[in-house]
PDB file of N, CA and C in Angstrom:
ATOM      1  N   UNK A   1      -4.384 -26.902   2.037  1.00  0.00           N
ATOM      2  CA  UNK A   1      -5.589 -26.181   2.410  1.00  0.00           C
ATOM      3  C   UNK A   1      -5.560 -24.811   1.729  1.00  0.00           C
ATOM      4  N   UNK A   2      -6.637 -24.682   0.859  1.00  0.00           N
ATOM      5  CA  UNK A   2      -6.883 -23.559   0.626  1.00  0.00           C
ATOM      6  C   UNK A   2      -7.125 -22.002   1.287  1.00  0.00           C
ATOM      7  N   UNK A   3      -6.235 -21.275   1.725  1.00  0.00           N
ATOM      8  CA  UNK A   3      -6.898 -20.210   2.545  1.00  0.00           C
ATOM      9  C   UNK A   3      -7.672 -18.839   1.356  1.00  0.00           C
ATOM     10  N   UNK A   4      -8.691 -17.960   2.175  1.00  0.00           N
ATOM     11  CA  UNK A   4      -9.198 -17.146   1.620  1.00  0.00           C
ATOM     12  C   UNK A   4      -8.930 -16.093   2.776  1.00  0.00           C
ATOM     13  N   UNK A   5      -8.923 -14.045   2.571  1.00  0.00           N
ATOM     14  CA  UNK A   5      -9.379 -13.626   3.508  1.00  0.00           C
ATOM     15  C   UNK A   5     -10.526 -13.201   2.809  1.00  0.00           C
ATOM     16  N   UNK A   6     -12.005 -13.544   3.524  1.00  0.00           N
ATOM     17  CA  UNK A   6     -12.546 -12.877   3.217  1.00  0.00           C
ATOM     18  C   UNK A   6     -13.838 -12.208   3.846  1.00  0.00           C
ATOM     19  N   UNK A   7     -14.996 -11.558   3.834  1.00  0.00           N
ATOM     20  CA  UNK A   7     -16.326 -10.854   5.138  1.00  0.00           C
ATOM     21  C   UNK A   7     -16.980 -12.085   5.691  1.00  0.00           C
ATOM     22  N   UNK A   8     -17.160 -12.006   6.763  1.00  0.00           N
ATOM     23  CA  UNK A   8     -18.119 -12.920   7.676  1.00  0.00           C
ATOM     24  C   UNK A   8     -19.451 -11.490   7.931  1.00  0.00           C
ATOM     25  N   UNK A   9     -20.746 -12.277   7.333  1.00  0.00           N
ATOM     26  CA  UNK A   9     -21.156 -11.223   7.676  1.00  0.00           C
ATOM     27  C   UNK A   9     -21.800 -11.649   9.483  1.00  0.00           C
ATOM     28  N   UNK A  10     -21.886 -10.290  10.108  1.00  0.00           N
ATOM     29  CA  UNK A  10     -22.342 -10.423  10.923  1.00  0.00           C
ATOM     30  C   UNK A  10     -23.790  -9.385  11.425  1.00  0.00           C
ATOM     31  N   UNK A  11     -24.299  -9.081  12.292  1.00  0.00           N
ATOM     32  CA  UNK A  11     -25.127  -7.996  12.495  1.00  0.00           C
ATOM     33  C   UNK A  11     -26.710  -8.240  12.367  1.00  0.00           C
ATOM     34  N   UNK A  12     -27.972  -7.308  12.544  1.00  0.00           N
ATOM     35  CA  UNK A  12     -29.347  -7.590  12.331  1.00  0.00           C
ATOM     36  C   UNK A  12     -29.330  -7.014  10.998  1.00  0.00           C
ATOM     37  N   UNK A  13     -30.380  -7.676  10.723  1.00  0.00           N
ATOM     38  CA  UNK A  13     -31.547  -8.083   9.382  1.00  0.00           C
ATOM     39  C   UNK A  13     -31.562  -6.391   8.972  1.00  0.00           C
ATOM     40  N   UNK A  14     -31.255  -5.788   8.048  1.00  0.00           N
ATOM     41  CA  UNK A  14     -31.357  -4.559   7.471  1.00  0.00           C
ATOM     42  C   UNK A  14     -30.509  -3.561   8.000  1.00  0.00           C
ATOM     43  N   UNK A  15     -29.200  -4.272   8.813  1.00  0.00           N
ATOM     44  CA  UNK A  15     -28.233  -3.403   9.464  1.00  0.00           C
ATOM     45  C   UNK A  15     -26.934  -4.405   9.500  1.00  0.00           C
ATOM     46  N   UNK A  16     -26.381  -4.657   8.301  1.00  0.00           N
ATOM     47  CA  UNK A  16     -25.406  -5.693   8.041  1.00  0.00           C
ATOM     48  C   UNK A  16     -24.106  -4.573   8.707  1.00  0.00           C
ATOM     49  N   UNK A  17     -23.019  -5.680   9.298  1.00  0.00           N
ATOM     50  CA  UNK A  17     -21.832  -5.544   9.631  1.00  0.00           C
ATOM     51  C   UNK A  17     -20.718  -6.716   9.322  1.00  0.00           C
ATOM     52  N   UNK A  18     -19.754  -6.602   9.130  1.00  0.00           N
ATOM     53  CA  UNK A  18     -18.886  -7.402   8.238  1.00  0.00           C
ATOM     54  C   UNK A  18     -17.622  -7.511   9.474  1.00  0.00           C
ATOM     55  N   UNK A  19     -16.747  -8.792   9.022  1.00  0.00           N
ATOM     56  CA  UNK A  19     -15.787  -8.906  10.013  1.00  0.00           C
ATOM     57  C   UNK A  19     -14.760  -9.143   8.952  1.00  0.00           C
ATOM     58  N   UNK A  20     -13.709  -8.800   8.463  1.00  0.00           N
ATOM     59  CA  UNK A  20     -12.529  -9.536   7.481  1.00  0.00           C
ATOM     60  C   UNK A  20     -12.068 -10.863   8.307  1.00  0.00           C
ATOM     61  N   UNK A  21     -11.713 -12.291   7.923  1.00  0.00           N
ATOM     62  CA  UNK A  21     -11.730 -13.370   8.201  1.00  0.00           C
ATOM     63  C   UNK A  21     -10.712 -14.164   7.547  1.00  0.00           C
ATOM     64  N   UNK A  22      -9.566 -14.230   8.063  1.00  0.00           N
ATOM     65  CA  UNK A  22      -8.830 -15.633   7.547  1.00  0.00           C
ATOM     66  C   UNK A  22      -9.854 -17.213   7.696  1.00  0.00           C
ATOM     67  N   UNK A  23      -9.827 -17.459   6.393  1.00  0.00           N
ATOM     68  CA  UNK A  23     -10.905 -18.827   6.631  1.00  0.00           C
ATOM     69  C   UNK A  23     -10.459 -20.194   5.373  1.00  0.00           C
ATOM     70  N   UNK A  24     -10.190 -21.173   5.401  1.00  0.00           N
ATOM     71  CA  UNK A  24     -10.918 -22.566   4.937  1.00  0.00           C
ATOM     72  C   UNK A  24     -11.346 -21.740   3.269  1.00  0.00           C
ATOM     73  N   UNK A  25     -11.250 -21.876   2.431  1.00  0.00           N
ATOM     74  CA  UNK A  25     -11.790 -21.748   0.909  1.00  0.00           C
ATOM     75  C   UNK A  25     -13.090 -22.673   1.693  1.00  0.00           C
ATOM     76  N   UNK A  26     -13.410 -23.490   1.796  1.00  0.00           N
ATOM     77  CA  UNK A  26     -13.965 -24.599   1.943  1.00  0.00           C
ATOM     78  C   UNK A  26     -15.798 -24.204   2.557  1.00  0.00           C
ATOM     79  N   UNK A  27     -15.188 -23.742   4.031  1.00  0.00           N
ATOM     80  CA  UNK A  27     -15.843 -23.169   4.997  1.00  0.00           C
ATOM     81  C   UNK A  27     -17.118 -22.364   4.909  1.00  0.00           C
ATOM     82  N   UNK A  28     -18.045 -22.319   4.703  1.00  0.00           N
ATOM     83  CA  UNK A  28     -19.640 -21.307   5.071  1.00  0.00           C
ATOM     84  C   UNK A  28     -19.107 -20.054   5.182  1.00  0.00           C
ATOM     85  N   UNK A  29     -19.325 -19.146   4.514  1.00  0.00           N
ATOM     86  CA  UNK A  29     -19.449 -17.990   4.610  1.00  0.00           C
ATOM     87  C   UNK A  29     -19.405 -17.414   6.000  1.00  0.00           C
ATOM     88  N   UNK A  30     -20.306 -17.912   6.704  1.00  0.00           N
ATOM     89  CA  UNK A  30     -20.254 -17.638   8.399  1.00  0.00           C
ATOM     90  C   UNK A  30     -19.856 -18.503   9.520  1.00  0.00           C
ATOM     91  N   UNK A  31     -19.058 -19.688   8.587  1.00  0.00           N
ATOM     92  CA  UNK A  31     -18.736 -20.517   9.460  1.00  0.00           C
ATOM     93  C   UNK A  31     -17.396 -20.656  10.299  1.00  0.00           C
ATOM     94  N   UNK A  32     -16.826 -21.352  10.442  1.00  0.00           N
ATOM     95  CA  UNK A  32     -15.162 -21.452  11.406  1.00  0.00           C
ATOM     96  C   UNK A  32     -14.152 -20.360  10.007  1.00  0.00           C
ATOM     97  N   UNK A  33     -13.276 -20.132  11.316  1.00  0.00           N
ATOM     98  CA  UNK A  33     -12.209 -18.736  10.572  1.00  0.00           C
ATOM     99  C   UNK A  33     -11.063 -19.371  11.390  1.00  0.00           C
ATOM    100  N   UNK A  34      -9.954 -19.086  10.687  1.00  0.00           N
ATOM    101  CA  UNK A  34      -8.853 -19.161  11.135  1.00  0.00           C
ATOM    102  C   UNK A  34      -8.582 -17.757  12.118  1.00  0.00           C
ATOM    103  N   UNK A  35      -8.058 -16.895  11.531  1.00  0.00           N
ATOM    104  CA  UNK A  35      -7.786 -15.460  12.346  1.00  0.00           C
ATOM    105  C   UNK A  35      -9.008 -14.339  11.497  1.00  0.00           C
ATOM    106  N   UNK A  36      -9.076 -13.599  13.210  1.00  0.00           N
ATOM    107  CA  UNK A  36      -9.982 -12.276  12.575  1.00  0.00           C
ATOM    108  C   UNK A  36      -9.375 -10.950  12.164  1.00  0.00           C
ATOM    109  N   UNK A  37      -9.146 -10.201  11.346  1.00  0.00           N
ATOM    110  CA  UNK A  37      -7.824  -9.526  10.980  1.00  0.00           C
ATOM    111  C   UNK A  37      -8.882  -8.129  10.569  1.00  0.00           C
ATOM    112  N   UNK A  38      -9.904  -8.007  10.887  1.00  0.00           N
ATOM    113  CA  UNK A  38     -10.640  -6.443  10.562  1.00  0.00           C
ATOM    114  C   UNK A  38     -12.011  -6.584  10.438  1.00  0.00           C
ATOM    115  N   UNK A  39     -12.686  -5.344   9.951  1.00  0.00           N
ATOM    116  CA  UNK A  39     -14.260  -5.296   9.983  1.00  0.00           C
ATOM    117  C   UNK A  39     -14.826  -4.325   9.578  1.00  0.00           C
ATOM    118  N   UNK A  40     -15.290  -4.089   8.928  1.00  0.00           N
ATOM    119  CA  UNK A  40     -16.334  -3.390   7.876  1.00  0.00           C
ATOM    120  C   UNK A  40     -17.609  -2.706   8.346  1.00  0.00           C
ATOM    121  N   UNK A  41     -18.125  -1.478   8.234  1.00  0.00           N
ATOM    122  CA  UNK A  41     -19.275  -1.323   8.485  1.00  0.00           C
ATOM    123  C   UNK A  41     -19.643  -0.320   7.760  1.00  0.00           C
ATOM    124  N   UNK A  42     -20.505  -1.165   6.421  1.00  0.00           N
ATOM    125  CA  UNK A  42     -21.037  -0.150   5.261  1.00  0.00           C
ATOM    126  C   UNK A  42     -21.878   0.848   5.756  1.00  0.00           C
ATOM    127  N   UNK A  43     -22.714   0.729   6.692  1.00  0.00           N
ATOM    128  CA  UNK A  43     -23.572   1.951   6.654  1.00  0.00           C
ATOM    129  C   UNK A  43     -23.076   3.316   7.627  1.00  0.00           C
ATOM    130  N   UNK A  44     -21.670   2.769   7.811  1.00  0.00           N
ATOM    131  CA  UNK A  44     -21.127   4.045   8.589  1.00  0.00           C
ATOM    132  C   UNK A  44     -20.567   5.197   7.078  1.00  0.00           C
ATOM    133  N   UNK A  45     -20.503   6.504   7.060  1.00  0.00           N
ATOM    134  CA  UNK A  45     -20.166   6.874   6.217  1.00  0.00           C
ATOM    135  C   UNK A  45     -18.284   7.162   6.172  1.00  0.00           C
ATOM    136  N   UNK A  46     -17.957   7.840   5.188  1.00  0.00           N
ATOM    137  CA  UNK A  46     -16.673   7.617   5.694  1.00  0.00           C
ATOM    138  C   UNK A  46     -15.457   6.643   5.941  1.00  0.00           C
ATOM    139  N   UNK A  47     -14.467   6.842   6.797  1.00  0.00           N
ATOM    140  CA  UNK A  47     -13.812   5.155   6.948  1.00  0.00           C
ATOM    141  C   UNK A  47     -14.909   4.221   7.446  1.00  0.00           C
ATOM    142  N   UNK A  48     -15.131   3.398   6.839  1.00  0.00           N
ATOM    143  CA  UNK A  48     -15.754   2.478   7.378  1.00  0.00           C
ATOM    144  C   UNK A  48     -15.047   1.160   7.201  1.00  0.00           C
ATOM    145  N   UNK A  49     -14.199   0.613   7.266  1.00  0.00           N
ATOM    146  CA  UNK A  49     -13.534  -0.261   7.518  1.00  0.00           C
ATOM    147  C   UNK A  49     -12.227  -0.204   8.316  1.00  0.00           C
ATOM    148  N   UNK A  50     -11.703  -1.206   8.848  1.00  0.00           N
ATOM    149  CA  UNK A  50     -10.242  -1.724   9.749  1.00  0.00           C
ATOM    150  C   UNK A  50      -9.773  -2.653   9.527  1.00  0.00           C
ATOM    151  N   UNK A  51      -8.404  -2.538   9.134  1.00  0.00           N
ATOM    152  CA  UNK A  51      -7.695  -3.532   8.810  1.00  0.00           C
ATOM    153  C   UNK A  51      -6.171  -3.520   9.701  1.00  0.00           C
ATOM    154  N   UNK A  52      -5.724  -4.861  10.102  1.00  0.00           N
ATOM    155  CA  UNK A  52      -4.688  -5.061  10.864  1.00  0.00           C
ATOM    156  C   UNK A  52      -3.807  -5.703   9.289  1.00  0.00           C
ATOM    157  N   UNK A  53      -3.126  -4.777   8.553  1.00  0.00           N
ATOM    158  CA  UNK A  53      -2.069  -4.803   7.746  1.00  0.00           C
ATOM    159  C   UNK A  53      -0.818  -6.129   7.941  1.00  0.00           C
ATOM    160  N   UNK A  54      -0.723  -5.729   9.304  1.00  0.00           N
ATOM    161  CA  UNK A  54       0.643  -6.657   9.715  1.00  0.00           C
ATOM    162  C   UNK A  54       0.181  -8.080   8.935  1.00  0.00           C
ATOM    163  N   UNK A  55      -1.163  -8.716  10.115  1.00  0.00           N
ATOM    164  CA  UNK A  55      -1.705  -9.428   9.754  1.00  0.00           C
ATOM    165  C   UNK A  55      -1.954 -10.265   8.556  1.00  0.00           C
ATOM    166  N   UNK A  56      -2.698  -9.140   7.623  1.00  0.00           N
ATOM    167  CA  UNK A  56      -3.390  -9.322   6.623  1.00  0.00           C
ATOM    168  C   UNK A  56      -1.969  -9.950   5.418  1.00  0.00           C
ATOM    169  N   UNK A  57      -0.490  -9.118   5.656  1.00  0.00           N
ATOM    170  CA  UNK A  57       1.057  -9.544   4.600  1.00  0.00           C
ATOM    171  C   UNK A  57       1.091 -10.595   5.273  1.00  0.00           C
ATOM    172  N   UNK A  58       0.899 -10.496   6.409  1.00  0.00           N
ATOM    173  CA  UNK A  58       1.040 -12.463   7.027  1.00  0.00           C
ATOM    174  C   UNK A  58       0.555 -13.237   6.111  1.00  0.00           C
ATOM    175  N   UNK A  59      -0.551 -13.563   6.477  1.00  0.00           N
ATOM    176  CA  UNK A  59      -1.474 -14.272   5.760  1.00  0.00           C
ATOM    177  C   UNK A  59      -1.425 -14.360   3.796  1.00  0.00           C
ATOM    178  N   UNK A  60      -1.468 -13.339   3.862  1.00  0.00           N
ATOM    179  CA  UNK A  60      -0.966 -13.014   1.918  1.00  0.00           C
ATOM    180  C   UNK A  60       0.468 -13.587   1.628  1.00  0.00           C
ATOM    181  N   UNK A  61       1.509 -13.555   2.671  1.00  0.00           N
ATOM    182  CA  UNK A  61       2.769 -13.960   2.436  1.00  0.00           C
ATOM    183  C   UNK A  61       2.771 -15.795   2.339  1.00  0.00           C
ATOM    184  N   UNK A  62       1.476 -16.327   3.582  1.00  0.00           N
ATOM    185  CA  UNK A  62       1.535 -17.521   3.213  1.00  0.00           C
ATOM    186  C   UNK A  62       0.772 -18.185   2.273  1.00  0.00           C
ATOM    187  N   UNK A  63       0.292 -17.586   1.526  1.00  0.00           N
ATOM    188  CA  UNK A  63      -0.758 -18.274   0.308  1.00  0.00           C
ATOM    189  C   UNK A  63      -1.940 -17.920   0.128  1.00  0.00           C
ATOM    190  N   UNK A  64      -2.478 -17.262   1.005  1.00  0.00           N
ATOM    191  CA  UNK A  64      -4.050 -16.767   1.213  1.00  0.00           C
ATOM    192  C   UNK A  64      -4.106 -15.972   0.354  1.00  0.00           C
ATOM    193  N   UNK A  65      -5.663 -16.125  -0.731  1.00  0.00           N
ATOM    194  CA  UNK A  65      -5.743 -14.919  -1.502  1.00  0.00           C
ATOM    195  C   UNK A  65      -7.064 -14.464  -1.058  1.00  0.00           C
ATOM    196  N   UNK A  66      -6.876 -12.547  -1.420  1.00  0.00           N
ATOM    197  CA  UNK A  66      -8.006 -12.144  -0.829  1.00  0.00           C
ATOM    198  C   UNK A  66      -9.513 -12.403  -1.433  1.00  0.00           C
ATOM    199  N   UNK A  67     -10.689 -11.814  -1.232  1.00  0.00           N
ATOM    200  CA  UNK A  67     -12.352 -11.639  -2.043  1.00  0.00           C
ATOM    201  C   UNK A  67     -11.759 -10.189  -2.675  1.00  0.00           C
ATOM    202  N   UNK A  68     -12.305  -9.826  -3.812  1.00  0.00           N
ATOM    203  CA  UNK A  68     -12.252  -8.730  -4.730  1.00  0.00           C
ATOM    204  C   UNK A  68     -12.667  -7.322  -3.111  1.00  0.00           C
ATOM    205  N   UNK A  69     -13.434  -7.683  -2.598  1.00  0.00           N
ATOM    206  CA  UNK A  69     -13.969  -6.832  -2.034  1.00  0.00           C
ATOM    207  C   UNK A  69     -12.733  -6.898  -0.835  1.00  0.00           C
ATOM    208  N   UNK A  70     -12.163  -7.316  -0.401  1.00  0.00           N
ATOM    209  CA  UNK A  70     -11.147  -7.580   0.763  1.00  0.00           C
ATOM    210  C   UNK A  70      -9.491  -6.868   0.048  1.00  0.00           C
ATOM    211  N   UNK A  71      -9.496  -7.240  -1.201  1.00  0.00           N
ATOM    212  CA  UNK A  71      -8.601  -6.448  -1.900  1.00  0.00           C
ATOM    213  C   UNK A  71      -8.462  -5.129  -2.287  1.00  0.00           C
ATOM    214  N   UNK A  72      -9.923  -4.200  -2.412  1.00  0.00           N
ATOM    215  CA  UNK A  72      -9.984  -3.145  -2.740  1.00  0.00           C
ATOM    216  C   UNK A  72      -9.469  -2.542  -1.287  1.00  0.00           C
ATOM    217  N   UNK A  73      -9.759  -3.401   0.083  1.00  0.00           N
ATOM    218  CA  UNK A  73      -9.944  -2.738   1.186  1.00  0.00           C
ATOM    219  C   UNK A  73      -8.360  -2.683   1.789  1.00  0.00           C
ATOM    220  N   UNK A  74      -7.807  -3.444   1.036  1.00  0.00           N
ATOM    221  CA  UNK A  74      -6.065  -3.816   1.354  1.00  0.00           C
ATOM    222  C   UNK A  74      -5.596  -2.726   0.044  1.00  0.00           C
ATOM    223  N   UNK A  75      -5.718  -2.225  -0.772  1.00  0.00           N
ATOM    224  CA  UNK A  75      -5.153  -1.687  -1.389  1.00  0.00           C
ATOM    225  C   UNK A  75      -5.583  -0.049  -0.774  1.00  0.00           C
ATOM    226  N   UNK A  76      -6.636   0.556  -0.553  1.00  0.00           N
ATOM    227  CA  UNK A  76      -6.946   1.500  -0.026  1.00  0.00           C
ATOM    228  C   UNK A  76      -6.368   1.788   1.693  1.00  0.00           C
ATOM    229  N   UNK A  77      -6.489   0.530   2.286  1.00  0.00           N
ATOM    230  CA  UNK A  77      -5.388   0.974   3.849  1.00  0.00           C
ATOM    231  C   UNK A  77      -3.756   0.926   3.645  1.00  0.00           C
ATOM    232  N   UNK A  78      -3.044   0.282   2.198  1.00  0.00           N
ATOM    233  CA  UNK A  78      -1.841   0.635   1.828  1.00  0.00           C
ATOM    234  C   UNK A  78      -1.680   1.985   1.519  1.00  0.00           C
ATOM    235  N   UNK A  79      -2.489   2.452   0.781  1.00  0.00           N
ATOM    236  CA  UNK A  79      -2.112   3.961   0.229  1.00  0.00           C
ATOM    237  C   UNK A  79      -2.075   4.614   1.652  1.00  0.00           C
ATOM    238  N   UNK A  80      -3.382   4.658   2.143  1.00  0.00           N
ATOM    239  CA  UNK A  80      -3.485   5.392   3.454  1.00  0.00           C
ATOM    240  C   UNK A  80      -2.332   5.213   4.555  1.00  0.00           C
ATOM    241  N   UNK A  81      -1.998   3.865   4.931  1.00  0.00           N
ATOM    242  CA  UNK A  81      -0.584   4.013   5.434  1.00  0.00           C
ATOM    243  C   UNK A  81       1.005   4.626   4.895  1.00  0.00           C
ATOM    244  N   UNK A  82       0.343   4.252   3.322  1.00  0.00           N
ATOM    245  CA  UNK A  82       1.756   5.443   2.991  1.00  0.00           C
ATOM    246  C   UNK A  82       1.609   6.521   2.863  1.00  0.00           C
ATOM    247  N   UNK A  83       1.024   7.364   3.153  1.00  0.00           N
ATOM    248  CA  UNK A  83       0.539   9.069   3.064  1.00  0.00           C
ATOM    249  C   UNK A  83       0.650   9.559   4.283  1.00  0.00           C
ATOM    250  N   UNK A  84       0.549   8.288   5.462  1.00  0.00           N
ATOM    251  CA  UNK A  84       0.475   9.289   6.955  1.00  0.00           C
ATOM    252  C   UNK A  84       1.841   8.910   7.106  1.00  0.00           C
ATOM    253  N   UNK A  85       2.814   8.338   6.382  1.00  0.00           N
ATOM    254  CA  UNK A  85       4.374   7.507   6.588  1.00  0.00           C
ATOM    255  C   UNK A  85       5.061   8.399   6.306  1.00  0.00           C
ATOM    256  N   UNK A  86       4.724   9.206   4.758  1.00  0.00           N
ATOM    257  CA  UNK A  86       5.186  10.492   4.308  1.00  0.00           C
ATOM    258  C   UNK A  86       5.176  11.801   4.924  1.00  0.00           C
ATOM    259  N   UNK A  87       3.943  11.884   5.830  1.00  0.00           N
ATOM    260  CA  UNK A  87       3.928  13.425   6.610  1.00  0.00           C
ATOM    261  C   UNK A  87       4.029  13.039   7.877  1.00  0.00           C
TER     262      UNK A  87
END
């Protein structure tokens, strides 16, 4: 089985909100997920995303690869966890 993590979108019509999603390669965009591991919300300014890290090396450790957009968001909460690790 192919795994992906990648956005489920969720939310109203001109006010999108995003969930990060262990899911099925296979699976609907909005359909069945394995684990929910974070969530996105573009129109907040600022951090606008959450990510459960632990999680997310889980999942990456067993084969899952991320969406381009799920990767930028794993590489940006790495830095950020190593900067508050350092001070």
């Amino acid at each position: 089985m192919a795994v992906t993590i990648r956005l489920k979108r969720i939310g109203k019509k001109n006010s999108p909100a995003y969930r990060v999603v262990v899911a099925d390669a296979r699976s609907p965009r909005d359909g069945r997920f394995l684990e929910e591991v974070g969530s996105y919300s573009p129109m907040k300014a600022g951090e606008n995303f959450t990510l459960n890290l632990d999680r997310v090396n889980h999942w990456m450790h067993c084969g899952a690869k991320p969406s381009d957009t799920v990767a930028s968001f794993i590489r940006k909460a790495k830095r950020a966890a190593k900067a508050a690790a350092a001070k």
